[in-house]
PDB file of N, CA and C in Angstrom:
ATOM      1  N   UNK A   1      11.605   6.041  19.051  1.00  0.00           N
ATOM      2  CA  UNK A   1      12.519   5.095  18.435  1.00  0.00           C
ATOM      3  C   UNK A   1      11.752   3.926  17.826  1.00  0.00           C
ATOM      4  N   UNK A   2      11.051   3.249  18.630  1.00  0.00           N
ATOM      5  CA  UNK A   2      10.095   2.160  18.155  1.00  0.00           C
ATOM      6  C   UNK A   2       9.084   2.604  16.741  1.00  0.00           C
ATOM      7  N   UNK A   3       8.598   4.312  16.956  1.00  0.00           N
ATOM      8  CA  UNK A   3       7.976   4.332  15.738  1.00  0.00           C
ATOM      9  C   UNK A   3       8.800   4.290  14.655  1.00  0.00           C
ATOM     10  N   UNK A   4       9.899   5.120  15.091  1.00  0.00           N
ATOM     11  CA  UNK A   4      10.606   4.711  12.946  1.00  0.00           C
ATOM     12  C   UNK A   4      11.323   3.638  13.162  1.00  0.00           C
ATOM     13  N   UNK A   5      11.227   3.163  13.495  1.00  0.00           N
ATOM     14  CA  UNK A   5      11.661   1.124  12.950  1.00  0.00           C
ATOM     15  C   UNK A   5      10.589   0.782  12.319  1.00  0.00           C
ATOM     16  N   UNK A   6       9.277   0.718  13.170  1.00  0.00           N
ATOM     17  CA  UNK A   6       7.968   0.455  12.341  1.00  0.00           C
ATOM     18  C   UNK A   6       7.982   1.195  11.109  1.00  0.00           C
ATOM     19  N   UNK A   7       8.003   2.289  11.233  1.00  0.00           N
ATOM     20  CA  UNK A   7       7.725   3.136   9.950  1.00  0.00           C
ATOM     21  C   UNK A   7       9.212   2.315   8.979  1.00  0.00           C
ATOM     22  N   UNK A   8       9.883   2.175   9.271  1.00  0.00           N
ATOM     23  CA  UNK A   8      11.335   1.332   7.810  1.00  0.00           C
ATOM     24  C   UNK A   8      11.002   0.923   7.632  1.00  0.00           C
ATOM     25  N   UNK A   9      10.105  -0.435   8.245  1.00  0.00           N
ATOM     26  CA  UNK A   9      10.070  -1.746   8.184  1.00  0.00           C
ATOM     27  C   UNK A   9       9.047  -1.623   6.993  1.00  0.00           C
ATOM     28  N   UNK A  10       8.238  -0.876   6.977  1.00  0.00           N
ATOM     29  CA  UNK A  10       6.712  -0.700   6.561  1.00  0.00           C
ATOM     30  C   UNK A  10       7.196   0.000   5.008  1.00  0.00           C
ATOM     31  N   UNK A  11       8.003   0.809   4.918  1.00  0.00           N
ATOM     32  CA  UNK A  11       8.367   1.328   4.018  1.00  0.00           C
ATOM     33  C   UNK A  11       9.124   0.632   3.226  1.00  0.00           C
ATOM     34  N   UNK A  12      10.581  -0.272   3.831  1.00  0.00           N
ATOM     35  CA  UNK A  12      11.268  -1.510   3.325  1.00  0.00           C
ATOM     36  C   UNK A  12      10.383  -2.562   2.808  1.00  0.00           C
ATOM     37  N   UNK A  13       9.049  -2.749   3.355  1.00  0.00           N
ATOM     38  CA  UNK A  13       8.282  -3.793   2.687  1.00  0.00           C
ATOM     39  C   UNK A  13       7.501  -3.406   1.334  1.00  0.00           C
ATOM     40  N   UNK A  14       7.426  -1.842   1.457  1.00  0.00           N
ATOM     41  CA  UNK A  14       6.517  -1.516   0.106  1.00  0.00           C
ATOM     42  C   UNK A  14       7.298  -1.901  -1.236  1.00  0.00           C
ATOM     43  N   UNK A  15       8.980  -0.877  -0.764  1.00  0.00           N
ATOM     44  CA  UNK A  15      10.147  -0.452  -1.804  1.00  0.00           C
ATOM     45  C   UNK A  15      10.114  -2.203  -2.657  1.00  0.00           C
ATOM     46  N   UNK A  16      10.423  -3.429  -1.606  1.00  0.00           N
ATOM     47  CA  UNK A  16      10.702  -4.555  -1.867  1.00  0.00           C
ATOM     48  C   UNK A  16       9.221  -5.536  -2.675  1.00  0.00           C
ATOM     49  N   UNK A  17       7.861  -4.876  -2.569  1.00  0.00           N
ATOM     50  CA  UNK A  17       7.163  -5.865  -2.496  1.00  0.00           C
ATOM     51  C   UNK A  17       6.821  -5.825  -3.651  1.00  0.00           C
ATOM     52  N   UNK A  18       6.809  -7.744  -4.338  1.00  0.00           N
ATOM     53  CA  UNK A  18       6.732  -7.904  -5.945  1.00  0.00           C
ATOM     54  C   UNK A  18       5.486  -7.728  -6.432  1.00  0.00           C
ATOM     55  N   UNK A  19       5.508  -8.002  -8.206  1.00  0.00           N
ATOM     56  CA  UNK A  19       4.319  -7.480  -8.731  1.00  0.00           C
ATOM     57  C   UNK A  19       3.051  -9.146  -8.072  1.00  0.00           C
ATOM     58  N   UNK A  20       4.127 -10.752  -7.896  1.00  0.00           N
ATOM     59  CA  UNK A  20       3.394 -11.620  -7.551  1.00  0.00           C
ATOM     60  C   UNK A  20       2.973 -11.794  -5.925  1.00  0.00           C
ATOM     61  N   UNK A  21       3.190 -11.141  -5.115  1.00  0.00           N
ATOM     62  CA  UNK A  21       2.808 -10.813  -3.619  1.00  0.00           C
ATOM     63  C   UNK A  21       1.474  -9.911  -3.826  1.00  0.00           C
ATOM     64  N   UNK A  22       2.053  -8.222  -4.792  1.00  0.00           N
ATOM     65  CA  UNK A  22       0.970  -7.755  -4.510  1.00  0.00           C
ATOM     66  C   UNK A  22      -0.308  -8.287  -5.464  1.00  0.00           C
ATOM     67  N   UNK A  23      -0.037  -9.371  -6.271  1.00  0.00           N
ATOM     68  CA  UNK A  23      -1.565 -10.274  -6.768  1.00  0.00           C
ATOM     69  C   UNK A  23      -2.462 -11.153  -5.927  1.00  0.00           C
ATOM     70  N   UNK A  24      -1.197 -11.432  -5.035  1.00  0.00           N
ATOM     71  CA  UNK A  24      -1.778 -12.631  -3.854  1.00  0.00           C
ATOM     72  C   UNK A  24      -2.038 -12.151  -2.825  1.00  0.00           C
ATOM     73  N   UNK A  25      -2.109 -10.820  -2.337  1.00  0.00           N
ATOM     74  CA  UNK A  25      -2.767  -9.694  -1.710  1.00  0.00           C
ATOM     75  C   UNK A  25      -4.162  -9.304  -1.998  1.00  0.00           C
ATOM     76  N   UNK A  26      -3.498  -8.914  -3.511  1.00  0.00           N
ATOM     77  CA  UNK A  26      -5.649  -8.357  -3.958  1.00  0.00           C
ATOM     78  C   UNK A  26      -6.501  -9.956  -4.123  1.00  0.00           C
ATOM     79  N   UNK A  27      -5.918 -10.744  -4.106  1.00  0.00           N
ATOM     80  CA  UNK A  27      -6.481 -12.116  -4.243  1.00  0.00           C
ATOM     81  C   UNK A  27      -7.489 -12.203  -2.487  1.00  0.00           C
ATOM     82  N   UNK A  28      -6.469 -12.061  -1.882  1.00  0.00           N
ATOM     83  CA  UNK A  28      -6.304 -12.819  -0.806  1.00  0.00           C
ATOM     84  C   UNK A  28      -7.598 -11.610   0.316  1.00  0.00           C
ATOM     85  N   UNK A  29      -7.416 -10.283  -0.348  1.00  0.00           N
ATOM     86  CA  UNK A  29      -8.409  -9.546   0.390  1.00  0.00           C
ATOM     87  C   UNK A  29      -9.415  -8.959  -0.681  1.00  0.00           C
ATOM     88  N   UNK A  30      -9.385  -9.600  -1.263  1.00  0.00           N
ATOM     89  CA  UNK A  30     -11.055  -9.472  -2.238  1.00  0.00           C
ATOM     90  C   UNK A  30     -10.734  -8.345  -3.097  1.00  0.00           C
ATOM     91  N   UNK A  31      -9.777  -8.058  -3.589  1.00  0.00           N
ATOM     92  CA  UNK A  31      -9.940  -6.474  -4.886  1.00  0.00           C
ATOM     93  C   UNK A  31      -8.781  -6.863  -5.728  1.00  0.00           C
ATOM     94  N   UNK A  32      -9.869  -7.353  -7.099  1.00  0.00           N
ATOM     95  CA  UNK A  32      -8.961  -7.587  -8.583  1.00  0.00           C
ATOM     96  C   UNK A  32      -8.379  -6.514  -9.056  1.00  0.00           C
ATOM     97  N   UNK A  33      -6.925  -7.157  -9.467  1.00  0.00           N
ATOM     98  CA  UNK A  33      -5.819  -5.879 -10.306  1.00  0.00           C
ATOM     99  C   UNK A  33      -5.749  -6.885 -11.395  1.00  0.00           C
ATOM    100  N   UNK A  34      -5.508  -6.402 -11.928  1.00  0.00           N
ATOM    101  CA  UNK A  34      -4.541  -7.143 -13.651  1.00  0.00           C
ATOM    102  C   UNK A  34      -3.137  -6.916 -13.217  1.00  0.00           C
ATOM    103  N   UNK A  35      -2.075  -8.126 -13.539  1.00  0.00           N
ATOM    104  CA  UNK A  35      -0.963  -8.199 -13.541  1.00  0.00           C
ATOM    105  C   UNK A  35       0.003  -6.583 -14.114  1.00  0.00           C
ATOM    106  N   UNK A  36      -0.744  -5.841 -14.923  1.00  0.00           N
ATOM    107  CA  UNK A  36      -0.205  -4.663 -15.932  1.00  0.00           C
ATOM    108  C   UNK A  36      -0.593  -3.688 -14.728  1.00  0.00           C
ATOM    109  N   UNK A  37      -2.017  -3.525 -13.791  1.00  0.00           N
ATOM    110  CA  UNK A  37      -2.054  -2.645 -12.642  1.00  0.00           C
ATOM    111  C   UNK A  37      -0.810  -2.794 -12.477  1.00  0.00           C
ATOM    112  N   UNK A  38      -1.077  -4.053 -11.559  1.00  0.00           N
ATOM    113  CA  UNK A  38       0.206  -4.616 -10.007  1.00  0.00           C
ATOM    114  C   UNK A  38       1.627  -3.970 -10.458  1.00  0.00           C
ATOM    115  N   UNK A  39       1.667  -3.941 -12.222  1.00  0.00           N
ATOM    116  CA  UNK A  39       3.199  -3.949 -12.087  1.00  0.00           C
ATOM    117  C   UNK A  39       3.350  -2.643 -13.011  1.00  0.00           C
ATOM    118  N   UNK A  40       3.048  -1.940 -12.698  1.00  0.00           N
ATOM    119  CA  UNK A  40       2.636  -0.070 -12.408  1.00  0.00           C
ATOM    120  C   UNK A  40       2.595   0.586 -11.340  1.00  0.00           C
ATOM    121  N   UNK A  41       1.686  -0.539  -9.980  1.00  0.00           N
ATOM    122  CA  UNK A  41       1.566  -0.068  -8.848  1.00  0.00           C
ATOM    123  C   UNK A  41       3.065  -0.280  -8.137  1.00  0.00           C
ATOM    124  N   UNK A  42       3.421  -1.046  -8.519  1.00  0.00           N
ATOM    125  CA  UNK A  42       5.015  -1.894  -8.018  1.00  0.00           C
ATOM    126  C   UNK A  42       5.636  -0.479  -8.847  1.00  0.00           C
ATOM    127  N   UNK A  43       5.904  -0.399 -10.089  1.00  0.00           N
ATOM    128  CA  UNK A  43       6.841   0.235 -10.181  1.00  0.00           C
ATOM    129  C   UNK A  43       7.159   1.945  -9.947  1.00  0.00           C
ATOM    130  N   UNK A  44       5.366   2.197  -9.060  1.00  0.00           N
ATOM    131  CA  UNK A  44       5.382   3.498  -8.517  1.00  0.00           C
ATOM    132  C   UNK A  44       6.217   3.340  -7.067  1.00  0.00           C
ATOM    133  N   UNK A  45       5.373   2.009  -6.611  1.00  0.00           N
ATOM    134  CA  UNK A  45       5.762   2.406  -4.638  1.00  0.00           C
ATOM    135  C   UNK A  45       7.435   2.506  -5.205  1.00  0.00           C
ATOM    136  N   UNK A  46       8.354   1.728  -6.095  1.00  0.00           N
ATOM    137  CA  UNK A  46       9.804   1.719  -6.001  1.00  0.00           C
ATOM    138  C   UNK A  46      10.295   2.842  -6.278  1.00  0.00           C
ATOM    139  N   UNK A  47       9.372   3.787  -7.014  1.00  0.00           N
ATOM    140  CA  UNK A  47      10.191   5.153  -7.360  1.00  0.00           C
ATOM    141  C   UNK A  47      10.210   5.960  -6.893  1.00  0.00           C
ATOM    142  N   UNK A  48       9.207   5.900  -5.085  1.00  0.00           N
ATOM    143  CA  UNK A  48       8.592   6.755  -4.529  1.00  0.00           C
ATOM    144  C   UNK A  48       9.006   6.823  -3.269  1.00  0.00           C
ATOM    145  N   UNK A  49       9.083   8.240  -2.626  1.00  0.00           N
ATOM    146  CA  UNK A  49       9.397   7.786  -1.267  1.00  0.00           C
ATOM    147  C   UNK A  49       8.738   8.249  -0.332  1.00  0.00           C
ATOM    148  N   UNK A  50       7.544   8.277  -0.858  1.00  0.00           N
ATOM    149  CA  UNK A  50       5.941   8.712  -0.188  1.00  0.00           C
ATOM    150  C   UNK A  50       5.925   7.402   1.545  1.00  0.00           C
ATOM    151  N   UNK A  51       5.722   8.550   2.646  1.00  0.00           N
ATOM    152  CA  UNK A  51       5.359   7.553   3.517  1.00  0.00           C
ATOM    153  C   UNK A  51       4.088   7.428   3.533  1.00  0.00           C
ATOM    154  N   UNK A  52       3.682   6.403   4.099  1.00  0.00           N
ATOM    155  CA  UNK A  52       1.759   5.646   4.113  1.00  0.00           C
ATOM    156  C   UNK A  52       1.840   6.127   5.078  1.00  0.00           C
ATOM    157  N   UNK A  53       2.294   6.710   6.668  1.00  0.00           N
ATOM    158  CA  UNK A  53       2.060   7.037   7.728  1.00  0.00           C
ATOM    159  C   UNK A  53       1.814   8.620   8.142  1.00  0.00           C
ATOM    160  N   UNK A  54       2.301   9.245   6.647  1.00  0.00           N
ATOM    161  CA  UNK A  54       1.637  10.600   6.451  1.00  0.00           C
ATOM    162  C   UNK A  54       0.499  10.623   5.854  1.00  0.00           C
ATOM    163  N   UNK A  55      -0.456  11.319   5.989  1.00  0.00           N
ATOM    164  CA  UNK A  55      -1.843  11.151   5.868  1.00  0.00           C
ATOM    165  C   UNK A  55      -1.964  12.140   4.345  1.00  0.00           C
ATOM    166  N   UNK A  56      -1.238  12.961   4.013  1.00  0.00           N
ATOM    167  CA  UNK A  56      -0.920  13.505   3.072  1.00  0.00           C
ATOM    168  C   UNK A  56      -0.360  12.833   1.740  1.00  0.00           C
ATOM    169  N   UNK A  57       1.201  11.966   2.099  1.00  0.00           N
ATOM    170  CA  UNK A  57       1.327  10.965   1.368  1.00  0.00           C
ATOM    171  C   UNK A  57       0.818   9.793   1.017  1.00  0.00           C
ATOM    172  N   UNK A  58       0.037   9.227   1.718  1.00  0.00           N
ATOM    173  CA  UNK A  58      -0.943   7.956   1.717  1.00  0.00           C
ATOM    174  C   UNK A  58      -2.181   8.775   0.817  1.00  0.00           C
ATOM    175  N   UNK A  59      -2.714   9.600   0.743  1.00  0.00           N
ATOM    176  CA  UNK A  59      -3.493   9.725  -0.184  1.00  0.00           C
ATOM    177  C   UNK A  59      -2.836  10.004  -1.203  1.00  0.00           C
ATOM    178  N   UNK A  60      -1.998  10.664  -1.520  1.00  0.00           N
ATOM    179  CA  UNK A  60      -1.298  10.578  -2.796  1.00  0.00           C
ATOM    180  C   UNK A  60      -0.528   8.923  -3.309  1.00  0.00           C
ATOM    181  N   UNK A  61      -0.392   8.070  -2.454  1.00  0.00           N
ATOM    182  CA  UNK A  61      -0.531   6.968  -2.877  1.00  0.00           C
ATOM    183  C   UNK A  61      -1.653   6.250  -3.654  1.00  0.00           C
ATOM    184  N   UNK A  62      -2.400   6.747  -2.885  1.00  0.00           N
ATOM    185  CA  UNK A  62      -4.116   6.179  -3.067  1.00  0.00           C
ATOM    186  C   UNK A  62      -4.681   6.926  -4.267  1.00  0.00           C
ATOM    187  N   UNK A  63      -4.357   7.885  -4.655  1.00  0.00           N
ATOM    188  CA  UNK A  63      -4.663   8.561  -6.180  1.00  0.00           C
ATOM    189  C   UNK A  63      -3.862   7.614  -6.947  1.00  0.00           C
ATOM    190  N   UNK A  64      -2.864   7.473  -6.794  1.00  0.00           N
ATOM    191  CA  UNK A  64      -1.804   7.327  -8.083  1.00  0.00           C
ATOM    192  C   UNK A  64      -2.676   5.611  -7.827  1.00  0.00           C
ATOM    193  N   UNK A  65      -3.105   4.974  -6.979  1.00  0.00           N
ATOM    194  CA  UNK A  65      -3.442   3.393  -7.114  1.00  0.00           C
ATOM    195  C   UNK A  65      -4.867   3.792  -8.055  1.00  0.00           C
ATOM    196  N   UNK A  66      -5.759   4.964  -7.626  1.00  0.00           N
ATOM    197  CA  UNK A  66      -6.892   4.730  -8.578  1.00  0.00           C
ATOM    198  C   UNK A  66      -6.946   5.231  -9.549  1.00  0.00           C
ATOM    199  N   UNK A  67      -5.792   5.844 -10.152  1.00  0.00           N
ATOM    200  CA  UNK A  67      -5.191   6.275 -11.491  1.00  0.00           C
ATOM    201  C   UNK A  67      -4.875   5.094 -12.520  1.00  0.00           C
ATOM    202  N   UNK A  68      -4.374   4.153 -11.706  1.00  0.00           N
ATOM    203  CA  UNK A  68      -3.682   3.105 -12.332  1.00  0.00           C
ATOM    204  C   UNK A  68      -5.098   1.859 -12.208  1.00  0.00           C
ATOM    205  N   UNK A  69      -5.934   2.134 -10.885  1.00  0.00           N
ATOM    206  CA  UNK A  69      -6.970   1.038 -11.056  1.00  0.00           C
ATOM    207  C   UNK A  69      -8.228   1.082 -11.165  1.00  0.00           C
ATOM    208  N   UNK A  70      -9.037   1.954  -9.959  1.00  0.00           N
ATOM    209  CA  UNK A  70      -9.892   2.300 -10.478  1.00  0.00           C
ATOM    210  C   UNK A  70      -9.926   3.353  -8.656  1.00  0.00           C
ATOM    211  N   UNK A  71     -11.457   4.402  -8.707  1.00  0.00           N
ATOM    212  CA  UNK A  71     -11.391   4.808  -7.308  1.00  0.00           C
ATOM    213  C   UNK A  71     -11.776   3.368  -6.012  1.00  0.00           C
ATOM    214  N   UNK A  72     -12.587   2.839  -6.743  1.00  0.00           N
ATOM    215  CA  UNK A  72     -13.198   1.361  -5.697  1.00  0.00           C
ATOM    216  C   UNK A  72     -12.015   0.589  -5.463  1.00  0.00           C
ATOM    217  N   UNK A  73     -11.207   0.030  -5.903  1.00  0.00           N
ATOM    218  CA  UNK A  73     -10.163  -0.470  -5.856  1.00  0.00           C
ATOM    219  C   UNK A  73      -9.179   0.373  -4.583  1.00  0.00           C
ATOM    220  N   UNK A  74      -8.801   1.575  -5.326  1.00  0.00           N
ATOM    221  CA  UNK A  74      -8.069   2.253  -4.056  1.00  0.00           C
ATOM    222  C   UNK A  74      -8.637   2.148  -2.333  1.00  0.00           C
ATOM    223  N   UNK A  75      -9.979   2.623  -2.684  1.00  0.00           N
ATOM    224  CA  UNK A  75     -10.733   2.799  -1.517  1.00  0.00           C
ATOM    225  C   UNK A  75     -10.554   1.190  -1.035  1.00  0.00           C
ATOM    226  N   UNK A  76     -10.177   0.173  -1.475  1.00  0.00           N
ATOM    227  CA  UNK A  76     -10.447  -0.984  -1.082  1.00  0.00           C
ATOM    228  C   UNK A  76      -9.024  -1.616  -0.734  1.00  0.00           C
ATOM    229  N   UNK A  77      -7.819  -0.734  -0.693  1.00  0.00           N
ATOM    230  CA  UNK A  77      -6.535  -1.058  -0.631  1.00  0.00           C
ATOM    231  C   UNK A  77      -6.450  -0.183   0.890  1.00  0.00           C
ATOM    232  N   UNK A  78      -6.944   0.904   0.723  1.00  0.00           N
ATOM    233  CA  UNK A  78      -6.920   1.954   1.747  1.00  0.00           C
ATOM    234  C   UNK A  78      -7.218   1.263   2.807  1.00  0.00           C
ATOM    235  N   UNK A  79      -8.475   0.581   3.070  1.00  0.00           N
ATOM    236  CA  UNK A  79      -9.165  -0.093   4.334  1.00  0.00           C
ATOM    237  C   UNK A  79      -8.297  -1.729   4.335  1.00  0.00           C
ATOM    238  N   UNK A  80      -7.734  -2.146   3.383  1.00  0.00           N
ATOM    239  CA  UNK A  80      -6.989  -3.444   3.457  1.00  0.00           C
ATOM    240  C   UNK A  80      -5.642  -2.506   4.490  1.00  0.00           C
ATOM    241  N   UNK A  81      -5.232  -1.575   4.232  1.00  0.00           N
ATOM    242  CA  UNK A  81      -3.609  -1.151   4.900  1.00  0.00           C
ATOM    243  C   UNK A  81      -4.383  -0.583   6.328  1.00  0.00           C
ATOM    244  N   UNK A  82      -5.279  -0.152   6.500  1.00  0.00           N
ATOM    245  CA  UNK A  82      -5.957   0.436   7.985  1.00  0.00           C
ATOM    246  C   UNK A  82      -6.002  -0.939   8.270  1.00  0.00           C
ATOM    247  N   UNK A  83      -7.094  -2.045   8.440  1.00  0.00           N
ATOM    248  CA  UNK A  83      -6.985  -3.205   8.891  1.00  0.00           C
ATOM    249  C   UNK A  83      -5.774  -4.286   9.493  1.00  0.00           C
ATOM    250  N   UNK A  84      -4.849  -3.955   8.573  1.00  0.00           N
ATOM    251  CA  UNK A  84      -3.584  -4.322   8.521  1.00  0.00           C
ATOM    252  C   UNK A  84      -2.645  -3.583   9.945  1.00  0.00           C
ATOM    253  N   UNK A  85      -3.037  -2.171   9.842  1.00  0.00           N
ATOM    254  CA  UNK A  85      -2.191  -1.409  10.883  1.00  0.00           C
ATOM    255  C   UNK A  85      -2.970  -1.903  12.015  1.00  0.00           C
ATOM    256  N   UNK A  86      -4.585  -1.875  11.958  1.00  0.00           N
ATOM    257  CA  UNK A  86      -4.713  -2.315  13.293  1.00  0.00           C
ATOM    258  C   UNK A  86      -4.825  -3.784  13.445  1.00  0.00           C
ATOM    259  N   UNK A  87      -4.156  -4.656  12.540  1.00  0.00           N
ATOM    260  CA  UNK A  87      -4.435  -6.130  13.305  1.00  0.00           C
ATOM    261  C   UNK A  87      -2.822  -6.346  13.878  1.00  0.00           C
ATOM    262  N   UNK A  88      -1.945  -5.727  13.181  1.00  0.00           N
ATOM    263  CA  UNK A  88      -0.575  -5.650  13.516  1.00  0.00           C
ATOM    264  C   UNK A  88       0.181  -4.153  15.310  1.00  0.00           C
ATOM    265  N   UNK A  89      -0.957  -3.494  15.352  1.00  0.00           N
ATOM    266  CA  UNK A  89      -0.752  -2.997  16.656  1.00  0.00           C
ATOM    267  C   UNK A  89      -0.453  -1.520  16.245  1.00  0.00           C
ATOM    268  N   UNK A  90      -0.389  -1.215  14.962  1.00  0.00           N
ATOM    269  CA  UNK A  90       0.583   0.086  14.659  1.00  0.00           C
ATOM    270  C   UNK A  90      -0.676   1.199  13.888  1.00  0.00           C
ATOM    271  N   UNK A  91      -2.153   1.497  14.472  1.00  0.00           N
ATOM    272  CA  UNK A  91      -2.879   2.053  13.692  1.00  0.00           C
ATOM    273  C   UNK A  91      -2.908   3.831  14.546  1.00  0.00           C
ATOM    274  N   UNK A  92      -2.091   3.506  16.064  1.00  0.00           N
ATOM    275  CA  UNK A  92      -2.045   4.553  16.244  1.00  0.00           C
ATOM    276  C   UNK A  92      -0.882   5.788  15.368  1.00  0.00           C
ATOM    277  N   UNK A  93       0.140   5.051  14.564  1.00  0.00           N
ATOM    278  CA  UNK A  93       1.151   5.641  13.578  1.00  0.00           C
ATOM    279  C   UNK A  93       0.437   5.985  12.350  1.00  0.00           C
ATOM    280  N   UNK A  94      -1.008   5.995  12.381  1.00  0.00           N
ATOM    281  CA  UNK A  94      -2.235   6.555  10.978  1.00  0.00           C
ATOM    282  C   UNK A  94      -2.316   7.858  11.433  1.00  0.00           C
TER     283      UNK A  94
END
């Protein structure tokens, strides 16, 4: 029960999160997008209903980010959302 709440919550935050959050994200953990990425990458996670907690779908996230940015970039979003799961408690749901 506790995992799919985590897993909504996580998914409710992608569906919702703007093109100016996810700038102050790549700002904030060291990997430049251009506003035209961010709001490509935004208007994939909204069309998508790929979970990050499938290891299958999270790389197909992670293509479509270095499609749109570059592979270094992805690889550098990838270890920003691992970091994230484990500073928040939830890296055993990877």
């Amino acid at each position: 029960m506790k995992k799919s709440i985590i897993k909504q919550m996580v998914q409710q935050k992608l569906q919702n999160l703007s093109v100016r959050e996810l700038l102050y994200y790549a700002e904030a953990y060291d990997f430049h997008i251009t506003k035209k990425q961010a709001e490509d990458i935004i208007s994939f996670l909204k069309s998508t209903r790929l979970d990050p907690f499938n290891e299958r779908d999270r790389l197909k996230m992670l293509r479509k980010i270095a499609s749109v940015t570059d592979k270094k970039t992805a690889q550098k979003v990838y270890r920003l959302f691992k970091s994230l799961a484990k500073q928040y408690g939830v890296e055993y749901l990877l």
